[in-house]
Protein backbone atom coordinates (compact mmCIF):
# COMPACT_ATOMS: atom_id res chain seq x y z
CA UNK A 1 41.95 -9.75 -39.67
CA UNK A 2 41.42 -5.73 -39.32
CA UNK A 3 39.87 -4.44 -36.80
CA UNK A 4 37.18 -1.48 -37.38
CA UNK A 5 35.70 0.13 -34.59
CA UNK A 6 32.58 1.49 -34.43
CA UNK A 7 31.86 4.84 -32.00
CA UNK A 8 27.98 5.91 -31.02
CA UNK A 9 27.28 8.15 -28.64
CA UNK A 10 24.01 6.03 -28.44
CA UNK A 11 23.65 3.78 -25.69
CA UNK A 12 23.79 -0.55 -25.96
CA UNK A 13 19.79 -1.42 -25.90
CA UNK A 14 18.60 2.15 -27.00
CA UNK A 15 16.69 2.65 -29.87
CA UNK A 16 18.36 5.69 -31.01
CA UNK A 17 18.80 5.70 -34.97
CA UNK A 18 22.56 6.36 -34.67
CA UNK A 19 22.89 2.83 -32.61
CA UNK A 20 20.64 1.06 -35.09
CA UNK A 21 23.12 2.53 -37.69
CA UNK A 22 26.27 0.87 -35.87
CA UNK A 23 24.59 -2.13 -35.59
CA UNK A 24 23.63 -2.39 -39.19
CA UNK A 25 27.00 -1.41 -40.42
CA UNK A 26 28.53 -3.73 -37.54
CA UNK A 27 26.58 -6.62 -38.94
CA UNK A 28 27.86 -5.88 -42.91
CA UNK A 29 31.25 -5.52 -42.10
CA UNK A 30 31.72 -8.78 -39.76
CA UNK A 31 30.27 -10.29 -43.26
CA UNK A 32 32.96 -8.53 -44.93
CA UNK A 33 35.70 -10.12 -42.81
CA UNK A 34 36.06 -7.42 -40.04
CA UNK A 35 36.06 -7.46 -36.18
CA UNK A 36 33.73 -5.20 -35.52
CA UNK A 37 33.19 -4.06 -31.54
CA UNK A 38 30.82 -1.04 -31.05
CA UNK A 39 31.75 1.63 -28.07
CA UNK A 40 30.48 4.68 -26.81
CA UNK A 41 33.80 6.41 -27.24
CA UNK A 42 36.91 5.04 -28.78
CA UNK A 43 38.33 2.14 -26.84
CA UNK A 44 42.12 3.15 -27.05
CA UNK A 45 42.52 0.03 -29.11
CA UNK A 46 45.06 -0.69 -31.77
CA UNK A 47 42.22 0.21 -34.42
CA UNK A 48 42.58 -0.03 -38.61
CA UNK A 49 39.96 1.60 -38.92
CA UNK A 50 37.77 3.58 -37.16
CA UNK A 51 34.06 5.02 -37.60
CA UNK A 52 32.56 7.62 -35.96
CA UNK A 53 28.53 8.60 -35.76
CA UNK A 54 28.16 12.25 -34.77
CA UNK A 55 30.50 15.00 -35.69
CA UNK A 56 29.77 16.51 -32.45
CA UNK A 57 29.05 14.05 -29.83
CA UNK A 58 31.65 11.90 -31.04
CA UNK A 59 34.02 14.83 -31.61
CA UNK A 60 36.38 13.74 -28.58
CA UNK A 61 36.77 10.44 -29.17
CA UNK A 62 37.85 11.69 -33.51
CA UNK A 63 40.37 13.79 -32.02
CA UNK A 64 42.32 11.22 -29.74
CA UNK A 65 42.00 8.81 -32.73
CA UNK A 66 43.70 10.93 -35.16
CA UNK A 67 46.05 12.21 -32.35
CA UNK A 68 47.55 8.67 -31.55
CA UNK A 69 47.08 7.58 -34.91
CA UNK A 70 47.18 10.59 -37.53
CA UNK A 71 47.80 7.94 -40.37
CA UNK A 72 44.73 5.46 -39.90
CA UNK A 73 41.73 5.95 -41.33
CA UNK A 74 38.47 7.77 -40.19
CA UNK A 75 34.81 7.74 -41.85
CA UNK A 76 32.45 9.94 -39.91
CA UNK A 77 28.87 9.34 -40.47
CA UNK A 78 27.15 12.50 -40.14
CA UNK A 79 24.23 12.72 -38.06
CA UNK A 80 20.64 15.17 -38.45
CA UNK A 81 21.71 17.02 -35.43
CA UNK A 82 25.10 17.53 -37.02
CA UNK A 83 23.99 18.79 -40.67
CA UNK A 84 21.14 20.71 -39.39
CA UNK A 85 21.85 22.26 -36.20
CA UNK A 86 25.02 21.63 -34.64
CA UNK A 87 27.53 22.12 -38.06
CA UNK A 88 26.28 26.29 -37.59
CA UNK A 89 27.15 26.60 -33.18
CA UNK A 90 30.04 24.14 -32.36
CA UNK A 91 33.15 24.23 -34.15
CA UNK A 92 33.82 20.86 -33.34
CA UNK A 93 31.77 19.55 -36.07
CA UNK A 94 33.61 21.42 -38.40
CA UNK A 95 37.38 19.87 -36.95
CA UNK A 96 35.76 16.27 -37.04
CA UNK A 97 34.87 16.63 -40.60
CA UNK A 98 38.35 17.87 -41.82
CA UNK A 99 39.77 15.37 -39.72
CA UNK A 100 37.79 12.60 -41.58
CA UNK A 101 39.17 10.67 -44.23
CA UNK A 102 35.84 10.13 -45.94
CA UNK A 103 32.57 11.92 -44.65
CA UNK A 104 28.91 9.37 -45.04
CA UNK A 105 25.98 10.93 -45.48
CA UNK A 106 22.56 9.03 -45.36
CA UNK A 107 20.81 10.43 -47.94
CA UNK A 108 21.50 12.78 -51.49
CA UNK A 109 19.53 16.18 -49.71
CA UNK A 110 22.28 16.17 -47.15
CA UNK A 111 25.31 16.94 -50.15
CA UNK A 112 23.97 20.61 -49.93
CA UNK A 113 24.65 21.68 -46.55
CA UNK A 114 28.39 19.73 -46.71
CA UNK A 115 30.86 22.89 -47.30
CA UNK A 116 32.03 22.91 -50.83
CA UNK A 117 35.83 22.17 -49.29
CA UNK A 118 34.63 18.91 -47.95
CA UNK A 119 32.23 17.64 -50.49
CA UNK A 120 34.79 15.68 -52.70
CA UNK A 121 34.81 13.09 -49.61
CA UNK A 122 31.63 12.77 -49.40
CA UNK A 123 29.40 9.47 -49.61
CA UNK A 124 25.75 8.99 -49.83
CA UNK A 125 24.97 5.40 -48.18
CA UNK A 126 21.39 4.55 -47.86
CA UNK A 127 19.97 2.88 -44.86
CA UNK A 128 18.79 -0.67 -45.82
CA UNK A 129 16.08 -2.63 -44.19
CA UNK A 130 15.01 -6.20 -45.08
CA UNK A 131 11.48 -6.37 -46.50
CA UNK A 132 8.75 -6.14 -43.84
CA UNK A 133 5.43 -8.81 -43.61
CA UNK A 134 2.85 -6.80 -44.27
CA UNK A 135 0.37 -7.62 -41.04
CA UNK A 136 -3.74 -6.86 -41.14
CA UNK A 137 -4.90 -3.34 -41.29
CA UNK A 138 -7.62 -3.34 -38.25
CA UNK A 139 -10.97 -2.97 -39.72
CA UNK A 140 -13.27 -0.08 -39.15
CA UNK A 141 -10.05 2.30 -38.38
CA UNK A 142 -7.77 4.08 -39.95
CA UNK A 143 -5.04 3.30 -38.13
CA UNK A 144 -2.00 6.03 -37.73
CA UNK A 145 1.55 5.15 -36.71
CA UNK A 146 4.12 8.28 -34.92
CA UNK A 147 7.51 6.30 -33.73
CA UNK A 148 10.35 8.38 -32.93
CA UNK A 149 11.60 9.27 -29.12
CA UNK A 150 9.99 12.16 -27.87
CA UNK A 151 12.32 15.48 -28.56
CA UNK A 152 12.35 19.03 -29.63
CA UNK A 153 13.91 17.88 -32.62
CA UNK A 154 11.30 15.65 -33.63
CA UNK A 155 8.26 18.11 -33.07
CA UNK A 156 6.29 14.64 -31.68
CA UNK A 157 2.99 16.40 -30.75
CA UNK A 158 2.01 17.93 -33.54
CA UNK A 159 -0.07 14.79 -34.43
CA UNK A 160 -1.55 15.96 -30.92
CA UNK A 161 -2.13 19.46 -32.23
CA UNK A 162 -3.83 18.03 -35.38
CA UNK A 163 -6.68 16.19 -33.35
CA UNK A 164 -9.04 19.36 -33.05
CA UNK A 165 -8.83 19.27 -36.74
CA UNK A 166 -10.20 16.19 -37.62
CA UNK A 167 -13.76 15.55 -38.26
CA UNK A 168 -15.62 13.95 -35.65
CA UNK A 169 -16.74 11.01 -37.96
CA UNK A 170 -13.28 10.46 -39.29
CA UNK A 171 -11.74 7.03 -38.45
CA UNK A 172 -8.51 7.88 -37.37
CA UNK A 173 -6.53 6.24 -34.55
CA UNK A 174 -3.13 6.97 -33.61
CA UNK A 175 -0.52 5.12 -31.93
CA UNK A 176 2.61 6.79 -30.69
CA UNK A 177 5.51 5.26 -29.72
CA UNK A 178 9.13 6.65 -28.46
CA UNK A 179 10.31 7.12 -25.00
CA UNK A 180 9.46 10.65 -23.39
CA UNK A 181 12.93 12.46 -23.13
CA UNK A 182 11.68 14.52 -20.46
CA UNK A 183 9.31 14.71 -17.45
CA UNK A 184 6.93 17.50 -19.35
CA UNK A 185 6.37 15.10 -22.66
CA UNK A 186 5.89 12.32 -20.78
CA UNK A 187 2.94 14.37 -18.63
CA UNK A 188 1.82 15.77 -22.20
CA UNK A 189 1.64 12.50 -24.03
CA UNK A 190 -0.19 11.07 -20.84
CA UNK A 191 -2.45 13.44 -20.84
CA UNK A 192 -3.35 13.54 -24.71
CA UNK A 193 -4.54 9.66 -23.95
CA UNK A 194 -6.90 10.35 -21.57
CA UNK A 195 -8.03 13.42 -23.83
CA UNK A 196 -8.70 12.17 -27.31
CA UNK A 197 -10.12 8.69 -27.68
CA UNK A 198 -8.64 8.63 -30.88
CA UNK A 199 -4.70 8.68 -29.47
CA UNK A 200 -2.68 6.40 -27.49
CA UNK A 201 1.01 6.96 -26.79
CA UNK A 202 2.84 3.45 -25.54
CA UNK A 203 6.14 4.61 -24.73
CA UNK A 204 9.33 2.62 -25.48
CA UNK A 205 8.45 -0.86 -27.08
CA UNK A 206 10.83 -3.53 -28.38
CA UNK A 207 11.85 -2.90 -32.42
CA UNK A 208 9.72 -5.73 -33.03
CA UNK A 209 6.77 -4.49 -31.78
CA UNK A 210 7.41 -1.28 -33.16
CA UNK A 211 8.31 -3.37 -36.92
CA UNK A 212 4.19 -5.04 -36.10
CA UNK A 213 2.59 -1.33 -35.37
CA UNK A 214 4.28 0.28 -38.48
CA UNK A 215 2.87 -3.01 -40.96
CA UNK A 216 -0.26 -2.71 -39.48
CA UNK A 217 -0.86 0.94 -40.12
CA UNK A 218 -2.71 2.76 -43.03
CA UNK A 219 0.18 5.65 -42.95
CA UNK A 220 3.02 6.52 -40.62
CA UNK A 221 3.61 10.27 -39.48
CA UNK A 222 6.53 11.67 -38.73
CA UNK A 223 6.92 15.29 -37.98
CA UNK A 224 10.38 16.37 -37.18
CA UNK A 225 12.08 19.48 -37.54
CA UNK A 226 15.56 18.09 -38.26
CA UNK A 227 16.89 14.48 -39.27
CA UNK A 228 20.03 13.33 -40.96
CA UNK A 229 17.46 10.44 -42.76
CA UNK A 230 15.66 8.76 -40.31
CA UNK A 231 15.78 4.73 -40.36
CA UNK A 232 11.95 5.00 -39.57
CA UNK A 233 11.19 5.78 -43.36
CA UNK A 234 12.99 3.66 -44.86
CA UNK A 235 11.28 0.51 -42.30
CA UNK A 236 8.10 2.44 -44.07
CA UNK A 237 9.37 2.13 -47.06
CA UNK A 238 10.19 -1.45 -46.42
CA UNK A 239 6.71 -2.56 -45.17
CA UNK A 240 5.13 -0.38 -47.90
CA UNK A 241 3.66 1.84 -45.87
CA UNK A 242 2.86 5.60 -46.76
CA UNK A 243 4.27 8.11 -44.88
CA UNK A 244 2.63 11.65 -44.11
CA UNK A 245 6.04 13.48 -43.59
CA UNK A 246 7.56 17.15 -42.45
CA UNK A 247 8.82 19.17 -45.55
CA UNK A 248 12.58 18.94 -44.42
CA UNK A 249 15.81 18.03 -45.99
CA UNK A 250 16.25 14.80 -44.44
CA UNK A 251 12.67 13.30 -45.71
CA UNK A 252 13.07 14.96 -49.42
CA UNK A 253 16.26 12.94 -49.47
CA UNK A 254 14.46 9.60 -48.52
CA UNK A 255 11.21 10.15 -49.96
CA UNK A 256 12.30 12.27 -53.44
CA UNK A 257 11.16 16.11 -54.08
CA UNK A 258 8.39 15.23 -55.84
CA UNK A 259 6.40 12.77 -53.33
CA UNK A 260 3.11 13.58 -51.99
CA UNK A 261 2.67 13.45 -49.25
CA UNK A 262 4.51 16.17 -47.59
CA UNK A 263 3.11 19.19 -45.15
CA UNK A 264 4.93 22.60 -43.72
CA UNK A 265 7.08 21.63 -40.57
CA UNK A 266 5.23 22.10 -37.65
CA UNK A 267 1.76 23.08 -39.23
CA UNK A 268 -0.68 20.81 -37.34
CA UNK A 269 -3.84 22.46 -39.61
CA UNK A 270 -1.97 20.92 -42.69
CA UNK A 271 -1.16 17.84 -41.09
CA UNK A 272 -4.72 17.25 -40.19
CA UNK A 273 -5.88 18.07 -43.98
CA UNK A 274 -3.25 15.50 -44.98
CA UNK A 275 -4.28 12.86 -42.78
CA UNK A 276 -7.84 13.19 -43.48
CA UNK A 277 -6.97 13.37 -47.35
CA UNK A 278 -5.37 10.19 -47.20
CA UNK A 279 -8.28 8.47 -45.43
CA UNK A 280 -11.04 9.08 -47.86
CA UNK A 281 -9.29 9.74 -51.29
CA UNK A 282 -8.70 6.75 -52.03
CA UNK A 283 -6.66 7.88 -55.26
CA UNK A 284 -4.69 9.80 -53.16
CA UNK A 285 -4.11 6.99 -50.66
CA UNK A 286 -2.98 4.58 -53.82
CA UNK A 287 -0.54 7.31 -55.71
CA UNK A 288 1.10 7.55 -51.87
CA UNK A 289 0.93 3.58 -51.51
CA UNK A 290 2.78 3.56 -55.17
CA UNK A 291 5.65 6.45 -54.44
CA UNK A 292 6.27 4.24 -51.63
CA UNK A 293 6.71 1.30 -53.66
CA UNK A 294 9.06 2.74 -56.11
CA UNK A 295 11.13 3.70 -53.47
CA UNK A 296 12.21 0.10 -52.25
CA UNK A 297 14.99 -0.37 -54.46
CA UNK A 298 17.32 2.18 -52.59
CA UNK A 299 16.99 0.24 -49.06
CA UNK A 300 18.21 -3.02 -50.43
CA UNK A 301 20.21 -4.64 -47.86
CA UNK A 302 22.21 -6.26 -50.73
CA UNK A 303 23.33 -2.07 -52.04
CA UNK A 304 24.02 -0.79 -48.37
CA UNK A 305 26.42 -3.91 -47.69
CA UNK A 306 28.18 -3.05 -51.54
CA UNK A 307 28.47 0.49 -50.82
CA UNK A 308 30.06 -0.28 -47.55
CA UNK A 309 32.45 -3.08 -49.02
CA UNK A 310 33.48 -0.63 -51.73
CA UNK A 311 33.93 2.41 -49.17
CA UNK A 312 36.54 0.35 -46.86
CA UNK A 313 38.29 -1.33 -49.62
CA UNK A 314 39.01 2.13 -51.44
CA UNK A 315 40.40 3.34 -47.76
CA UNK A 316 42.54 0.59 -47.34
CA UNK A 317 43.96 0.86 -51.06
CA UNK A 318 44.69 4.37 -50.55
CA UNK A 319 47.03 3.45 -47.58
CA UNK A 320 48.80 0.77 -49.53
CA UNK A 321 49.21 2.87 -52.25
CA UNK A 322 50.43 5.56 -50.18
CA UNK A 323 53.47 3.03 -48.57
């Protein structure tokens, strides 16, 4: 039986997207016939095969890979962080990339920031998620999901800069949830709860809790200035829920160029007019609810575990043939 292993910088029990990702691929492959362990950093193992999630953080444990083993094989599943920030200030990115056999990105936007050199071996995978019950909307709100850890990257208060802008009889609650990645968002968070009746942020809570807030929601916002495809739209997508989403790369690729319900990053004043749109056009609200249907057959669980099955099993013919 090979052995694949699996390297994420994200921690065992976090919520990070990057672990989810192991663990989604981790649970495919051991389908597939694999032994599949997940580590931090690369075990020192006898390894057939091993993948990597983030070019940069996961840059040292690439290196010793392809250093004890310069003939096994290497997929490195780029990250947000590494397409849209990191691949332009650490040259590490770039050395993990041409040390990759096959690069995986996690949705089509992300092809046009790979350098040309590398683009022949690269993959577009989409994230899968099983289809979500759809739980009861609360009556008499319109209820407003934000779930994402709260980091610069992210931009997680502009939903908190949009309050001012909605209209006093508007329906609108919000509930955030993410764990504050630093003492000043937790304070701000806290003290955006006690401000606007209309917001409460819950902190971390379990995926299934977070899997009941998102079905029970009229929309989901999520504001960030960078992401790689975040799992959180395509759970959206899988409990048919329309998403208000940041104009970036990484949501065009999930949610196609031509969806509607985009706004400028960072523009709270837009954000607000979006929100509020989508609460009392109720054509608008049902063209969003029908984009978001459409998009379900690209987050089939059946496709991701086909595109991963086909991925390995080209890898492993090219060493044969290469004997």
């Amino acid at each position: 039986m090979r052995r694949i292993e699996i390297v994420t910088p994200a921690p065992p029990g976090s919520l990070h997207g990057n672990r989810v990702t192991a663990k989604r691929w981790q649970g495919f492959l051991r389908q597939l016939g694999y032994r599949v362990p997940i580590t931090e950093s690369w075990s020192k193992k006898d390894t057939d095969l091993l993948i990597a999630l983030h070019a940069y953080r996961s840059h040292a444990s690439i290196d010793a890979f392809k250093r004890a083993y310069p003939n096994r094989l290497l997929i490195l599943i780029l990250t947000g962080t590494d397409l849209y920030r990191d691949m332009a200030n650490h040259p590490e990115v770039h050395i993990s990339m041409a040390l990759a056999d096959t690069l995986v990105v996690l949705q089509a936007e992300a092809l046009q920031i790979i350098p040309a050199k590398w683009r022949h071996k690269t993959t577009v995978i989409h994230q899968s998620v099983p289809q979500i019950p759809k739980q009861q909307k609360p009556k008499g709100q319109f209820s407003v999901s934000v779930i994402g850890h709260l980091r610069p990257e992210k931009d997680p208060f502009c939903i908190i800069r949009a309050l001012p802008y909605l209209r006093s009889d508007s329906q609108i609650t919000i509930q955030h949830l993410g764990m504050a990645m630093s003492v000043e968002m937790k304070k701000s968070a806290l003290q955006a709860t006690k401000q606007y009746g209309r917001y409460t942020w819950q902190g971390m809570v379990s995926h299934q809790k977070t899997l009941r807030t998102l079905a029970r929601s009229h929309v989901m916002v999520i504001s960030s200035r960078m992401e790689g495809g975040a799992h959180v739209v395509s759970e959206a997508i899988a409990a048919g829920i329309p998403v208000l989403a940041s104009k970036i790369a990484g949501n065009c690729g999930l949610l196609g160029k031509d969806y509607l319900g985009y706004f400028p990053v960072g523009n709270e004043k837009a954000l607000a007019r979006l929100l509020l749109r989508a609460e009392t056009d109720q054509l608008f609200y049902k063209k969003l609810q029908d984009q978001i249907k459409q998009l379900r057959k690209f987050i089939k669980p059946v496709q991701e575990k086909a595109a991963i099955q086909k991925l390995c099993a080209k890898l492993f013919q090219s060493i044969r043939s290469n004997k």
